[in-house]
N, C-alpha and C. Protein backbone atom coordinates (compact mmCIF):
# COMPACT_ATOMS: atom_id res chain seq x y z
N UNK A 1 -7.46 1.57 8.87
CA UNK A 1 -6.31 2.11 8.14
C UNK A 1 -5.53 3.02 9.08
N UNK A 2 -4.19 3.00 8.74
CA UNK A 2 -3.61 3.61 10.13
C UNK A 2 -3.71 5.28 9.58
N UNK A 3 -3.34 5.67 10.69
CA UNK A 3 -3.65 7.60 10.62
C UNK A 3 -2.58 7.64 9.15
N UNK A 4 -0.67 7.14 9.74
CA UNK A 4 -0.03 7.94 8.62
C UNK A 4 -0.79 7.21 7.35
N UNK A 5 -1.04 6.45 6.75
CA UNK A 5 -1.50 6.33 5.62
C UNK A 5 -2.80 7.00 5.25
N UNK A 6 -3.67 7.38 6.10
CA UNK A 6 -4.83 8.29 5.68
C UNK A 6 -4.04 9.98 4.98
N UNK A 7 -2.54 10.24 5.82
CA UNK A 7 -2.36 11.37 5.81
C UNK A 7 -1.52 11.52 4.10
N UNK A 8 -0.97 10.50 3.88
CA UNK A 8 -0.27 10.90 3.19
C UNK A 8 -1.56 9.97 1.59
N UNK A 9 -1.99 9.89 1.95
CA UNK A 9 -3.18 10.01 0.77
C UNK A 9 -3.71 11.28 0.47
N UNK A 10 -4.26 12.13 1.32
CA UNK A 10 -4.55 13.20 2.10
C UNK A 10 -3.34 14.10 0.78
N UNK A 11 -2.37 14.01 0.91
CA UNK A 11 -1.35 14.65 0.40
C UNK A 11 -1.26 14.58 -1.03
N UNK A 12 -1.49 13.59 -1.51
CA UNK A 12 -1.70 13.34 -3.02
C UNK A 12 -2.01 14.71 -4.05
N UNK A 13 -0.74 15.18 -4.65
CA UNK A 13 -1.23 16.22 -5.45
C UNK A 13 -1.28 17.50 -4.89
N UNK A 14 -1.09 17.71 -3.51
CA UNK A 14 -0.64 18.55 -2.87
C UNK A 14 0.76 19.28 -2.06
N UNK A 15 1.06 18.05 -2.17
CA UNK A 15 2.50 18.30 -1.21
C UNK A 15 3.44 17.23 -2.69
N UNK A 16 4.44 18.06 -2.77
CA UNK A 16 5.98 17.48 -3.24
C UNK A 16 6.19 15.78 -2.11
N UNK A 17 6.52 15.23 -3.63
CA UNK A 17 6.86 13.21 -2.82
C UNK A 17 7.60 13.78 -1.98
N UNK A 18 8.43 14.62 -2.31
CA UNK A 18 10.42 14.43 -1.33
C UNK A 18 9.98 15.10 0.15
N UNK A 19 8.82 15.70 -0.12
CA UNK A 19 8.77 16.06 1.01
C UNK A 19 7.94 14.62 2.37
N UNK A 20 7.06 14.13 1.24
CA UNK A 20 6.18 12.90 2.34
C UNK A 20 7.25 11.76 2.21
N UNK A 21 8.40 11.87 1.35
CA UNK A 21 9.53 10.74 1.86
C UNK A 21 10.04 11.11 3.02
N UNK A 22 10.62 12.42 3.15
CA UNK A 22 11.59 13.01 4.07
C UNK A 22 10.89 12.86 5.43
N UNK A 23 9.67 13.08 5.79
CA UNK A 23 8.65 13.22 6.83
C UNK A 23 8.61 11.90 7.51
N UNK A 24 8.16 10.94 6.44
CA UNK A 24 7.77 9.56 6.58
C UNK A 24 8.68 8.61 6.80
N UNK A 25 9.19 9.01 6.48
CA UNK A 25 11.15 8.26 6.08
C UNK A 25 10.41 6.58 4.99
N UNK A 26 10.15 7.51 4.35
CA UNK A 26 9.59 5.77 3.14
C UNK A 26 10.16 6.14 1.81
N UNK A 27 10.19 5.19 1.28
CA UNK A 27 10.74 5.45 -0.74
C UNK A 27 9.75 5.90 -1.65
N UNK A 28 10.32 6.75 -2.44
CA UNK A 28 9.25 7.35 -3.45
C UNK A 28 8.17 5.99 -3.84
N UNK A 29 8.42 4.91 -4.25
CA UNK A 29 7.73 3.51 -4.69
C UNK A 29 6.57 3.48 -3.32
N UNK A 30 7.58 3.61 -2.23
CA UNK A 30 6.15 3.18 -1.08
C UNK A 30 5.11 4.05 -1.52
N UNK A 31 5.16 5.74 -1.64
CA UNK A 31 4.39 6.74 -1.48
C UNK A 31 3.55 6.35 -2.48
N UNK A 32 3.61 5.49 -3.86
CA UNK A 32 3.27 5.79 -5.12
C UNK A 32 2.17 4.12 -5.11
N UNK A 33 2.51 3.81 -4.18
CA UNK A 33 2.16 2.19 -3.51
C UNK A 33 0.71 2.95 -2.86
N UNK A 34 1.18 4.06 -2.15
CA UNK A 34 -0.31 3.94 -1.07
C UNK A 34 -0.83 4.58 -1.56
N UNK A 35 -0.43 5.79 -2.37
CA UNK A 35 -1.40 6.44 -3.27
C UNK A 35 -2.41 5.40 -4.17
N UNK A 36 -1.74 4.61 -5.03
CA UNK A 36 -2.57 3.58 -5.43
C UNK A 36 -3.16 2.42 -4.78
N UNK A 37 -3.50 2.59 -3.86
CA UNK A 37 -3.96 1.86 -3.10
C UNK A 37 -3.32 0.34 -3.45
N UNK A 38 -1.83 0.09 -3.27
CA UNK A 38 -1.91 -0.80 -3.27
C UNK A 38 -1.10 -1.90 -2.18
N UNK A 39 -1.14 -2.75 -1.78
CA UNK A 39 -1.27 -3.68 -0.64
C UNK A 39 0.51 -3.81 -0.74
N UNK A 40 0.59 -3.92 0.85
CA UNK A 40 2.18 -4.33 0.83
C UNK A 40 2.21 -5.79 1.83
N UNK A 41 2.73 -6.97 1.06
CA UNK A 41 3.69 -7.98 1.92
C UNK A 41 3.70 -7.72 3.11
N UNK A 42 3.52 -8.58 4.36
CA UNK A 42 3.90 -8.26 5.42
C UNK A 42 5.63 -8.96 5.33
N UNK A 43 6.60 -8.39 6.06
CA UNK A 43 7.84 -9.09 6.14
C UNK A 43 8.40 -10.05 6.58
N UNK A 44 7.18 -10.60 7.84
CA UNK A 44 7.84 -11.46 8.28
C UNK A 44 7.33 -12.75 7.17
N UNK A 45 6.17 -12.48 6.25
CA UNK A 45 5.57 -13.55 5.16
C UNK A 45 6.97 -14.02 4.71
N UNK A 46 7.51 -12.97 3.95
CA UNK A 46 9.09 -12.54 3.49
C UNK A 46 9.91 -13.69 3.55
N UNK A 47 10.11 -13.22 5.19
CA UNK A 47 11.35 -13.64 5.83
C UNK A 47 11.11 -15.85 5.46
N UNK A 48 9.80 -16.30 6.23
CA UNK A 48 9.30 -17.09 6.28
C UNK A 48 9.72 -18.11 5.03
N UNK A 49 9.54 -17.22 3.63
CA UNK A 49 9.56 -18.10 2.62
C UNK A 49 11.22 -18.34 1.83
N UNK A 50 11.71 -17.20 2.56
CA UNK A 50 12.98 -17.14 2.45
C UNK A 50 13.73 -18.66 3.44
N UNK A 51 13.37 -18.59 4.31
CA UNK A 51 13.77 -19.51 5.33
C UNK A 51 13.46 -20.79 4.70
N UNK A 52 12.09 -21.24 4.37
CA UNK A 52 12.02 -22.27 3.67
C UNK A 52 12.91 -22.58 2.71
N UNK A 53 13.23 -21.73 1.76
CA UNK A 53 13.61 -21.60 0.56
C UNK A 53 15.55 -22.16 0.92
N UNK A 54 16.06 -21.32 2.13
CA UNK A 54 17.35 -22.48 2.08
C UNK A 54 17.33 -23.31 3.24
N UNK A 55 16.68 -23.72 3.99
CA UNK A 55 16.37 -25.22 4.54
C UNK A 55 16.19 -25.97 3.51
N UNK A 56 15.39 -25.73 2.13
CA UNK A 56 15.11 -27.00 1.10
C UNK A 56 16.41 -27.07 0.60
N UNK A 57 17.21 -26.29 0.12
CA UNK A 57 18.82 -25.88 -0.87
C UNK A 57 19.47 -26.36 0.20
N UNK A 58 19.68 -26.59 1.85
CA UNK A 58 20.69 -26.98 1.99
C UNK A 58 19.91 -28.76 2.17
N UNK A 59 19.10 -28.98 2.42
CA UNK A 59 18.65 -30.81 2.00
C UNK A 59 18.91 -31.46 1.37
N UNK A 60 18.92 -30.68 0.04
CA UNK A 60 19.29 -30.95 -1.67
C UNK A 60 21.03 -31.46 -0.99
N UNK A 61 21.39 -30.39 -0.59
CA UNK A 61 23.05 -30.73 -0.83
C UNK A 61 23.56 -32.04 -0.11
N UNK A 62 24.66 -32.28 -0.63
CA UNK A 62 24.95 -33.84 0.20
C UNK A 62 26.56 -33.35 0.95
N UNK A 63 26.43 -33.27 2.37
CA UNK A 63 27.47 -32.65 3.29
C UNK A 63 28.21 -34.25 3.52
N UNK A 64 29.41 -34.39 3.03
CA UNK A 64 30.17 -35.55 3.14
C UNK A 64 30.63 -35.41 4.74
N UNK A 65 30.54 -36.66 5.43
CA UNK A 65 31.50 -36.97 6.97
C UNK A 65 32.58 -36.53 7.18
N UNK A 66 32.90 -35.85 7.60
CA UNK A 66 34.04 -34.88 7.93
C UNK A 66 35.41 -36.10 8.04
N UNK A 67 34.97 -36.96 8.56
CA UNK A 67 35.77 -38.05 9.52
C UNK A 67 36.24 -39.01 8.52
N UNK A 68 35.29 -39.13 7.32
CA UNK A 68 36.10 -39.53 6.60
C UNK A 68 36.75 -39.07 5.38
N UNK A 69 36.77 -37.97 5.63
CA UNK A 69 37.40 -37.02 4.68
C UNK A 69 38.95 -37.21 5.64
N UNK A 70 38.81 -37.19 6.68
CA UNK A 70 40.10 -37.19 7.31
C UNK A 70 40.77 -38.05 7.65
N UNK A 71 39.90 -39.65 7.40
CA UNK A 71 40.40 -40.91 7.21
C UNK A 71 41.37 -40.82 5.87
N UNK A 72 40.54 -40.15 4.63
CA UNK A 72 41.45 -40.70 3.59
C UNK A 72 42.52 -39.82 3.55
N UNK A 73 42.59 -38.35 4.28
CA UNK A 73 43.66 -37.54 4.03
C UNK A 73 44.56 -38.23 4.80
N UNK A 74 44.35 -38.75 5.85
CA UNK A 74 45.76 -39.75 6.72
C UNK A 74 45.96 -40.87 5.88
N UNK A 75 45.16 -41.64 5.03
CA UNK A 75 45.75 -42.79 4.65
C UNK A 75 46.50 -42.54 3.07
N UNK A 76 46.30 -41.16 2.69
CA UNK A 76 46.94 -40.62 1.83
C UNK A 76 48.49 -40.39 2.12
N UNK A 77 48.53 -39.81 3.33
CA UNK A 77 49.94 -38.83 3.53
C UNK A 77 50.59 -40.15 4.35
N UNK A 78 49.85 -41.23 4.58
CA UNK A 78 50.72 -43.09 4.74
C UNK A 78 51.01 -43.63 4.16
N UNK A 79 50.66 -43.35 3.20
CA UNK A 79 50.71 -44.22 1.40
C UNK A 79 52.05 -43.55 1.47
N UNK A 80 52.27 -42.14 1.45
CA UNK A 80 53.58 -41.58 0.40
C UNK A 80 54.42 -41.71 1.07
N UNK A 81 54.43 -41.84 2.58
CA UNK A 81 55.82 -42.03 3.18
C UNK A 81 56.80 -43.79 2.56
């Protein structure tokens, strides 16, 4: 367990949160997290499932050929002349 988290357990009930936020630079939720012993996400897990998450959303989508989007806009603006 790393030192700052021994310390600010250590603190529990002794010291004011605003003060082990201000020190720590963490959110009242983190402090109230390690007091309760409870487990945090690593970020890059996070990041990871996030990444998956729009690689699948952009698969799903159907990206039309540019080329012929610009076929029919020329054979459009040939038509009207």
């Amino acid at each position: 367990m790393p030192e700052q988290i021994k310390k600010i357990k250590y603190f529990k009930n002794k010291v004011p949160i605003y003060m082990i936020m201000r020190d720590y630079h963490i959110h009242k939720e983190h402090v109230y997290n390690i007091w309760n012993n409870c487990k945090r996400l690593q970020q890059s897990k996070k990041y990871e499932l996030a990444e998956i998450l729009s690689i699948d959303k952009k698969a799903k989508l159907h990206i039309p050929n540019l080329s012929s989007i610009y076929k029919s806009i020329y054979l459009n603006k040939s038509q009207d002349k």
